[in-house]
C-alpha atoms as a PDB file:
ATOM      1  CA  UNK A   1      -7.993 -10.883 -17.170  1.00  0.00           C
ATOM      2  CA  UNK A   2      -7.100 -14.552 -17.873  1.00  0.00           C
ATOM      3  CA  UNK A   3     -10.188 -14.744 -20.450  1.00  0.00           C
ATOM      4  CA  UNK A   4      -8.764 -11.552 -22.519  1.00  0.00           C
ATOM      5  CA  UNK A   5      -5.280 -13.387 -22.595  1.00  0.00           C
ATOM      6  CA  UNK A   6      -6.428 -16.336 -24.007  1.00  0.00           C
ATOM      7  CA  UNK A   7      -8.420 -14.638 -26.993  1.00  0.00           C
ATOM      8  CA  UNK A   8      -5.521 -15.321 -29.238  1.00  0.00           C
ATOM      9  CA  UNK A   9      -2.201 -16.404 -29.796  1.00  0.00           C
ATOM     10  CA  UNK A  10      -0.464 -13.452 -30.855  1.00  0.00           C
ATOM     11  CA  UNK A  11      -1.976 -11.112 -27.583  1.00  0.00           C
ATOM     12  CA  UNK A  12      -0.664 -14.488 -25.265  1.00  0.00           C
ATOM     13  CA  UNK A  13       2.515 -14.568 -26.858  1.00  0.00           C
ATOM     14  CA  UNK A  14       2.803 -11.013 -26.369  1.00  0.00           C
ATOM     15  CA  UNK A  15       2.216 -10.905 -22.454  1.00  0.00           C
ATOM     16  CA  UNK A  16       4.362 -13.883 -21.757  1.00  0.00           C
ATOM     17  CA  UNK A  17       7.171 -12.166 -23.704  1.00  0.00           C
ATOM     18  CA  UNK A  18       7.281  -9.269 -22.152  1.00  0.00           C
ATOM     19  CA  UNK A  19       6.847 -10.577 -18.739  1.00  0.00           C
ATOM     20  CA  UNK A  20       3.107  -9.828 -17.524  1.00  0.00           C
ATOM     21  CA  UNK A  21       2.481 -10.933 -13.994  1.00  0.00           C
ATOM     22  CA  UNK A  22      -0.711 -11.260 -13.039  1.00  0.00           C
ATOM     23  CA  UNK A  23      -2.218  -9.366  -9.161  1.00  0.00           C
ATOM     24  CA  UNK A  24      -4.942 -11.370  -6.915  1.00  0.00           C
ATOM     25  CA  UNK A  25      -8.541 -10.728  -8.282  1.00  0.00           C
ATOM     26  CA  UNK A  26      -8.893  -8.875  -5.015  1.00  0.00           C
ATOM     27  CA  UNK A  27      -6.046  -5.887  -5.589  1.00  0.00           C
ATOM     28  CA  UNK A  28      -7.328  -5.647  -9.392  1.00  0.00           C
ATOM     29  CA  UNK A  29     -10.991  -5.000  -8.386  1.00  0.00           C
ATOM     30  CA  UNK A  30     -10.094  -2.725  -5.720  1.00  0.00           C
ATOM     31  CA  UNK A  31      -7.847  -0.858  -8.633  1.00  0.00           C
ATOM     32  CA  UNK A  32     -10.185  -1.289 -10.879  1.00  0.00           C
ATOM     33  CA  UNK A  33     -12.540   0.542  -8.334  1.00  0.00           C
ATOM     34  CA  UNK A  34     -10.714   3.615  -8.693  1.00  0.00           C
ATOM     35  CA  UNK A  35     -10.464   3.807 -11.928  1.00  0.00           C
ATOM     36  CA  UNK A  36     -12.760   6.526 -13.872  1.00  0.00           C
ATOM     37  CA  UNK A  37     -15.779   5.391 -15.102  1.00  0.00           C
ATOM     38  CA  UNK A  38     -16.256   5.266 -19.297  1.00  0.00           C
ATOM     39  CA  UNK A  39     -19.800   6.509 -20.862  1.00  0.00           C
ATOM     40  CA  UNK A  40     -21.086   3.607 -22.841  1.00  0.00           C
ATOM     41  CA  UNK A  41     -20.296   3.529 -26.323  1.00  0.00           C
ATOM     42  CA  UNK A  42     -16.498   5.643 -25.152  1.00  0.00           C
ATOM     43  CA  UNK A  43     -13.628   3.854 -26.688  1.00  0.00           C
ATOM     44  CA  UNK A  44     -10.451   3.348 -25.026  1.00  0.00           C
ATOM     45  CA  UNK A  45      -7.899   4.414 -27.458  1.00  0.00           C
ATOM     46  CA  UNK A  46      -4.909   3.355 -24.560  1.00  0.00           C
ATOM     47  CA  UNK A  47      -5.624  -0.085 -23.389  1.00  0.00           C
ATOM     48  CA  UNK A  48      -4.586  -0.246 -19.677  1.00  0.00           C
ATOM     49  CA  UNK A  49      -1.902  -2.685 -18.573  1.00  0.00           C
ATOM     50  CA  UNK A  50      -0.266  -4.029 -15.896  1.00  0.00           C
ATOM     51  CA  UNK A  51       3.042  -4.591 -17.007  1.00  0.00           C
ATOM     52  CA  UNK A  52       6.534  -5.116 -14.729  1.00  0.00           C
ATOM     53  CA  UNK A  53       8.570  -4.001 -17.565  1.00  0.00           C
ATOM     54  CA  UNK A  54       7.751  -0.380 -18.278  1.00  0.00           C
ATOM     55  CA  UNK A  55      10.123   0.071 -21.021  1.00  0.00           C
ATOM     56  CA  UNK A  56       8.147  -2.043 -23.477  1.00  0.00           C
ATOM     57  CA  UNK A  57       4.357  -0.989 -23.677  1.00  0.00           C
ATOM     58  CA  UNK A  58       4.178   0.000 -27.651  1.00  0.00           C
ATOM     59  CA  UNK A  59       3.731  -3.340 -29.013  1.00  0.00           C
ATOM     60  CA  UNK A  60       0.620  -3.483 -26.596  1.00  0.00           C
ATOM     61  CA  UNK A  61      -1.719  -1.025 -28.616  1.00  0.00           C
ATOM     62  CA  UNK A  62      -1.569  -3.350 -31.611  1.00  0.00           C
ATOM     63  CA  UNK A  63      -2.368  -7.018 -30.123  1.00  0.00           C
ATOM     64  CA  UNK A  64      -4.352  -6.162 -27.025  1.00  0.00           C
ATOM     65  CA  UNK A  65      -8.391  -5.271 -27.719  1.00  0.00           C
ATOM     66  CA  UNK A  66      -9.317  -2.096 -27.987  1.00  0.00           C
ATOM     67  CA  UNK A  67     -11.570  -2.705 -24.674  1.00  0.00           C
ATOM     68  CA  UNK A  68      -9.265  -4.016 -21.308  1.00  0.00           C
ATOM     69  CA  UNK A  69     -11.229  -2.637 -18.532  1.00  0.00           C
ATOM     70  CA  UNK A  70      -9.458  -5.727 -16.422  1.00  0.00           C
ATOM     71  CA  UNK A  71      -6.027  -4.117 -16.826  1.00  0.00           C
ATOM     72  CA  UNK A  72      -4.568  -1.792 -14.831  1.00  0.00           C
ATOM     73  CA  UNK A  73      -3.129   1.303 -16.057  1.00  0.00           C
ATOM     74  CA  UNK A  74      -0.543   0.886 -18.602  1.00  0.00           C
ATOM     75  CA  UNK A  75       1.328   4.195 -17.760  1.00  0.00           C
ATOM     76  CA  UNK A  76       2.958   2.784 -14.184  1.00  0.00           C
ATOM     77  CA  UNK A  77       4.725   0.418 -12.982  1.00  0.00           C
ATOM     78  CA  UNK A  78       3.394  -2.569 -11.449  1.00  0.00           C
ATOM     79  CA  UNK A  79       5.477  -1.693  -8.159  1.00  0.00           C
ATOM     80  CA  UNK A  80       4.358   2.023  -8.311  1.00  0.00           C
ATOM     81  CA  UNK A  81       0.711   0.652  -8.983  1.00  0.00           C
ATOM     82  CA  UNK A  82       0.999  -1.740  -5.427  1.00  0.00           C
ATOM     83  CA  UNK A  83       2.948   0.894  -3.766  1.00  0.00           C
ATOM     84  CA  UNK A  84       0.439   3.348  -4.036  1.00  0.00           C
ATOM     85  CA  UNK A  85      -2.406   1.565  -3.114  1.00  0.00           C
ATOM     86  CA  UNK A  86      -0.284   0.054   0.225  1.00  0.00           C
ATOM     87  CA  UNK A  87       0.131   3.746   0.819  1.00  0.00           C
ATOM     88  CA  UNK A  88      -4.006   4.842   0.328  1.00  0.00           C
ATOM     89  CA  UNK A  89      -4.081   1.600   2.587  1.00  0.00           C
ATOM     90  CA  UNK A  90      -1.661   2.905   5.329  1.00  0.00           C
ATOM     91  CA  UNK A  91      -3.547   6.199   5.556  1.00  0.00           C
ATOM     92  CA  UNK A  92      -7.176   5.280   5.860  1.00  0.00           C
ATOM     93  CA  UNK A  93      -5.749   2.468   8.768  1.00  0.00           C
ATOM     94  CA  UNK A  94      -3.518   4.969  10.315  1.00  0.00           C
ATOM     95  CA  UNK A  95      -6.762   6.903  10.508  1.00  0.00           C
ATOM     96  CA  UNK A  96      -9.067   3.891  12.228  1.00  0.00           C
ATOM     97  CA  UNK A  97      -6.396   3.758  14.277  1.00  0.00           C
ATOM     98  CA  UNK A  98      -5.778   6.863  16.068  1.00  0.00           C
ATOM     99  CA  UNK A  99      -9.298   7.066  16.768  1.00  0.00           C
ATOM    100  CA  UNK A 100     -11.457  10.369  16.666  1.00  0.00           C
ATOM    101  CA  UNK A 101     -10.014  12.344  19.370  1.00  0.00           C
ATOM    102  CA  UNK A 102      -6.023  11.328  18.626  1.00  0.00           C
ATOM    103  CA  UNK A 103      -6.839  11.973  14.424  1.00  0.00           C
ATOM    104  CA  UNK A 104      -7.975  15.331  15.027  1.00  0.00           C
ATOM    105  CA  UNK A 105      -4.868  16.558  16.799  1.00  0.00           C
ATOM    106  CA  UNK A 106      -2.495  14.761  14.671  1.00  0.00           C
ATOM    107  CA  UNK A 107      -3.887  14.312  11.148  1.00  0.00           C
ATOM    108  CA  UNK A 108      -2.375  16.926   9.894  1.00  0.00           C
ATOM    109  CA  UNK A 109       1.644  16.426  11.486  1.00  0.00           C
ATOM    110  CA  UNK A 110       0.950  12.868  10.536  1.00  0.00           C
ATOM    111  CA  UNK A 111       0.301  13.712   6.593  1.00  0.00           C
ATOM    112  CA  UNK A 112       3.097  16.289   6.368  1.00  0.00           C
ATOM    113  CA  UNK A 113       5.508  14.450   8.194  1.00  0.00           C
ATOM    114  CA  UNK A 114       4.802  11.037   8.338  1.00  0.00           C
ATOM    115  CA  UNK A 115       3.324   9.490   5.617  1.00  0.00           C
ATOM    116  CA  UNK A 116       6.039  10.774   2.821  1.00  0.00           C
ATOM    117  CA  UNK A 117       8.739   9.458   5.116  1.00  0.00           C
ATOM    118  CA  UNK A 118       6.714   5.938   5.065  1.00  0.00           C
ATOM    119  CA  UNK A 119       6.384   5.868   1.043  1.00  0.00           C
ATOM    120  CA  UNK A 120       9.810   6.392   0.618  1.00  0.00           C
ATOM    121  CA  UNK A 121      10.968   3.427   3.226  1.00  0.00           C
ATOM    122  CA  UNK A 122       8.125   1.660   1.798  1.00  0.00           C
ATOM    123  CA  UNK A 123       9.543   1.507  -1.438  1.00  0.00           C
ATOM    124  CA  UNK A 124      13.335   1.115  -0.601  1.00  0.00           C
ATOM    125  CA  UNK A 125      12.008  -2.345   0.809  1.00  0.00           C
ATOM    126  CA  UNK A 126       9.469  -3.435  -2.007  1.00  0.00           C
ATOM    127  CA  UNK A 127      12.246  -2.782  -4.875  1.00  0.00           C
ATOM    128  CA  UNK A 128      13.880  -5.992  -3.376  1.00  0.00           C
ATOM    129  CA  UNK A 129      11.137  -8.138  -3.895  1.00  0.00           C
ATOM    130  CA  UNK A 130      10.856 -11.031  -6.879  1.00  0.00           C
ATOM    131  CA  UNK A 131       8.037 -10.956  -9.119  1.00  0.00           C
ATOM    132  CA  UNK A 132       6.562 -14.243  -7.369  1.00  0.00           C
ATOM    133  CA  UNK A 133       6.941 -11.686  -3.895  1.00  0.00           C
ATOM    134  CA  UNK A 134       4.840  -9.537  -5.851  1.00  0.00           C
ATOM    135  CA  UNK A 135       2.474 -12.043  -6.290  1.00  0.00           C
ATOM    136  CA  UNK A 136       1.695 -13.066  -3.240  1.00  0.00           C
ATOM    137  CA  UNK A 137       2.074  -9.601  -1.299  1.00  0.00           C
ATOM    138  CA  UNK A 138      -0.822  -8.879   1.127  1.00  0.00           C
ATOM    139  CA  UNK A 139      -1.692  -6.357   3.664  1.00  0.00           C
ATOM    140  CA  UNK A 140      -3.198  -6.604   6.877  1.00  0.00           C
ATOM    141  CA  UNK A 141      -6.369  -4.907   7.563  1.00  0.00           C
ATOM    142  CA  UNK A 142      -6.734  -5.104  11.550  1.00  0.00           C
ATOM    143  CA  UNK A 143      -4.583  -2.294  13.366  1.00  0.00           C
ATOM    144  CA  UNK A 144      -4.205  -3.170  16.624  1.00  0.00           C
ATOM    145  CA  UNK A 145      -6.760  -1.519  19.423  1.00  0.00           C
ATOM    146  CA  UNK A 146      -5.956  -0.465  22.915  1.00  0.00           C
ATOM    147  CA  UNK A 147      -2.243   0.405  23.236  1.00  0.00           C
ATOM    148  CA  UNK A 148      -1.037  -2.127  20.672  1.00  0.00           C
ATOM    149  CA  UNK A 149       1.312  -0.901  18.024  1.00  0.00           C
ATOM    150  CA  UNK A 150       0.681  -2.407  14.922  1.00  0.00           C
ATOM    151  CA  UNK A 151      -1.088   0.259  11.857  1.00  0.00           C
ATOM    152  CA  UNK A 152      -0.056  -2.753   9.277  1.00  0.00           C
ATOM    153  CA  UNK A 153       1.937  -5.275   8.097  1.00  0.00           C
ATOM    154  CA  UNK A 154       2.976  -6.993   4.502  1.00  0.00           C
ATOM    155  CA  UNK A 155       2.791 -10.225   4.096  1.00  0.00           C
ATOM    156  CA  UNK A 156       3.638 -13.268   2.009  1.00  0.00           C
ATOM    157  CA  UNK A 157       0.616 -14.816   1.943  1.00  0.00           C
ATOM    158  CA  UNK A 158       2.271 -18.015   0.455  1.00  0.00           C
ATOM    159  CA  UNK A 159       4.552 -18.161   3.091  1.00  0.00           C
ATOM    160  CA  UNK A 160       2.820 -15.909   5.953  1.00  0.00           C
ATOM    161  CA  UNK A 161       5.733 -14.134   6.891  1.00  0.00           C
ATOM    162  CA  UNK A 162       6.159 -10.927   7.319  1.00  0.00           C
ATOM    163  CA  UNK A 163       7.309  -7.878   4.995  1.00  0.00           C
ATOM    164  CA  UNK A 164       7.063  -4.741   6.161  1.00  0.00           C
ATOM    165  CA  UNK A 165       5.315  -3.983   9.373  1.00  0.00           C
ATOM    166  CA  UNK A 166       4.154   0.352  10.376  1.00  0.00           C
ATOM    167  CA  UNK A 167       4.176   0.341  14.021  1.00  0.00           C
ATOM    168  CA  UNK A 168       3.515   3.668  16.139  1.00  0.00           C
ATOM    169  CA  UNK A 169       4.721   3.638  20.422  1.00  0.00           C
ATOM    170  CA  UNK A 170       3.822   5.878  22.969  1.00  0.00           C
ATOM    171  CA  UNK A 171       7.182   7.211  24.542  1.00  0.00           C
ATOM    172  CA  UNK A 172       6.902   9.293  27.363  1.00  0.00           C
ATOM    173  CA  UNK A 173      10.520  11.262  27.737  1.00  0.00           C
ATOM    174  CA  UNK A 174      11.313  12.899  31.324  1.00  0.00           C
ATOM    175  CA  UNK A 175       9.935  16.241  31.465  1.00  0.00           C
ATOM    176  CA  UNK A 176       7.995  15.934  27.789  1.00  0.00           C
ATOM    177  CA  UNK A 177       4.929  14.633  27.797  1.00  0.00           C
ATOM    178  CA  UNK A 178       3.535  11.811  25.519  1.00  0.00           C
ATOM    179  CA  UNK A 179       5.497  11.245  22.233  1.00  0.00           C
ATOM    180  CA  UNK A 180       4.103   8.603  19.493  1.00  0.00           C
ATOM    181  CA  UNK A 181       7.025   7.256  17.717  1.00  0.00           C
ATOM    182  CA  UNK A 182       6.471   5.745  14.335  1.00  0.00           C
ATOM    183  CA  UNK A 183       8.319   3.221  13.380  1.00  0.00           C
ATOM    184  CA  UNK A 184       9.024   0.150  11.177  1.00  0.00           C
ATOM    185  CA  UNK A 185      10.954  -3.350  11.058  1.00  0.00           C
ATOM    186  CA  UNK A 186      11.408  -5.067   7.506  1.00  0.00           C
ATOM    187  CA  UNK A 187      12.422  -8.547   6.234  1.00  0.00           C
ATOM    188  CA  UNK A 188      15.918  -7.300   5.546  1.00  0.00           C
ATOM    189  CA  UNK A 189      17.343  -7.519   9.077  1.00  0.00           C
ATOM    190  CA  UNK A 190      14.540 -10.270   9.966  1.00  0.00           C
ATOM    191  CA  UNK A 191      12.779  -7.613  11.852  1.00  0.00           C
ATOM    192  CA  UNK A 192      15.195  -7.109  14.061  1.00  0.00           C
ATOM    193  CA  UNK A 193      15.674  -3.091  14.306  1.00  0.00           C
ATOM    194  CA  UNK A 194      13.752  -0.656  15.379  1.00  0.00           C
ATOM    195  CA  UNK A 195      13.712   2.190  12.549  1.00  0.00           C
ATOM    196  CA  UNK A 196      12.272   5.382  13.275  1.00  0.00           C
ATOM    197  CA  UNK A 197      10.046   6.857  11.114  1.00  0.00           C
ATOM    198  CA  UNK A 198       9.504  10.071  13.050  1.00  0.00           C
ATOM    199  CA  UNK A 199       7.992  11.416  16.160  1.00  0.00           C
ATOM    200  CA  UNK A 200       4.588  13.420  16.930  1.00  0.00           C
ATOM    201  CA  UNK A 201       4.258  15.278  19.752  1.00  0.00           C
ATOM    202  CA  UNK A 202       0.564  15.172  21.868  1.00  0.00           C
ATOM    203  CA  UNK A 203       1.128  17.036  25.208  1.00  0.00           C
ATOM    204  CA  UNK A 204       1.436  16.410  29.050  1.00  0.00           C
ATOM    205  CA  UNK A 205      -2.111  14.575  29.081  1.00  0.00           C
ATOM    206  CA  UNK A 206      -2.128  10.810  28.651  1.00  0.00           C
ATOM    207  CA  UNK A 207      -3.629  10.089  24.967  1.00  0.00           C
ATOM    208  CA  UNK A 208      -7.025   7.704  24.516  1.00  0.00           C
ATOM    209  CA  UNK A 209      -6.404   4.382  24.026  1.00  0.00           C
ATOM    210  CA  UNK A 210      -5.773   3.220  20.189  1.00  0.00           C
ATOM    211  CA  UNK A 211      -9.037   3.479  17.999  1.00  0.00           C
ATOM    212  CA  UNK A 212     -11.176   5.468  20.692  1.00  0.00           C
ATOM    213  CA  UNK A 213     -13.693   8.151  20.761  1.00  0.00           C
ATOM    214  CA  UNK A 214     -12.932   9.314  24.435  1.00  0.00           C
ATOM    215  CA  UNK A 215     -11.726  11.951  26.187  1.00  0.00           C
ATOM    216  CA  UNK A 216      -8.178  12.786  26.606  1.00  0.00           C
ATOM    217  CA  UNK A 217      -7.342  11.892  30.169  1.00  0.00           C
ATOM    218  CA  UNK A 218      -5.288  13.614  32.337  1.00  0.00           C
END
């Protein structure tokens, strides 16, 4: 990206005008991964960007080359951009998480119910953050095994503290069964409540241990 920017004046001028921030090489290629893939010799008539101010992409057709594979796409936001990918993120480690025999029960309840309620909290928390927050915002990729709790959390990784963290319990209510609670604790109240997500019922049987293959026990 930096090697475009500095192939003139006027396309430099440009970005630092309109307030370009630039993602770690590590977010853009897995972006950039995504992204469909152009026949050779296919021109790109709508350069893609990565822009934090959305209201002010026309000026960008004109300076920028016609060819900016290292951009990402011009149409979002830069905080709709990271937001989704968190969210791609949250599923596929929700997912390593439960393990085989817990994903196939709860997959489904867990994509209906769960992971909209999650983008929306998600985003109520990332709309607070600075543009330097933005650069520096990592997520974890090691959900916890065994009967741990943590799916993920966001990070500074300037400061290594703590964003956003997706937890999920095991509750086990008098006369209910097993309950997994899903939960999450952000930066704005220093992690200090507990705010429910929603609940997903699994039965009378005790569940497999996080990120299992076995049996359910009972």
């Amino acid at each position: 990206m930096l090697r475009q920017v500095k192939r003139g004046l006027v396309i430099s001028s440009a970005l630092l005008t309109f307030g370009l921030f630039v993602p770690s090489i590590d977010f853009v290629r897995d972006v950039q991964a995504e992204e469909p893939q152009k026949t050779q010799g296919e021109s790109n008539e709508n350069p893609l960007i990565y822009q934090v101010n959305e209201d002010s992409y026309d000026l960008f057709g004109d300076v920028l080359p016609a060819k900016t594979e290292q951009y990402i796409h011009r149409n979002a936001s830069s905080a709709d951009v990271i937001n989704d990918y968190i969210m791609k993120q949250a599923a596929e480690q929700s997912m390593f998480k439960f393990g085989t025999v817990i994903s196939e029960k709860i997959s489904m309840s867990f994509n209906e119910l769960i992971l909209p309620r999650l983008d929306s909290v998600l985003r109520e928390t990332t709309e607070t953050l600075s543009d330097r927050d933005w650069e520096q915002i990592k997520i974890s990729t090691s959900p916890s095994a065994g009967l741990g709790e943590k799916i993920f959390h966001l990070y500074n990784e300037e400061s290594r503290e703590d964003i956003f963290r997706f937890h999920v319990r095991r509750d086990q209510p008098p006369k209910q069964g097993y309950v997994f609670n899903f939960h999450y604790h952000t930066y704005l109240d220093q992690h200090e409540k507990h705010h429910t997500i929603g609940n997903i019922h699994w039965g009378k049987d005790m569940p497999p241990k996080w990120n299992s293959t076995d049996r359910v026990y009972s």
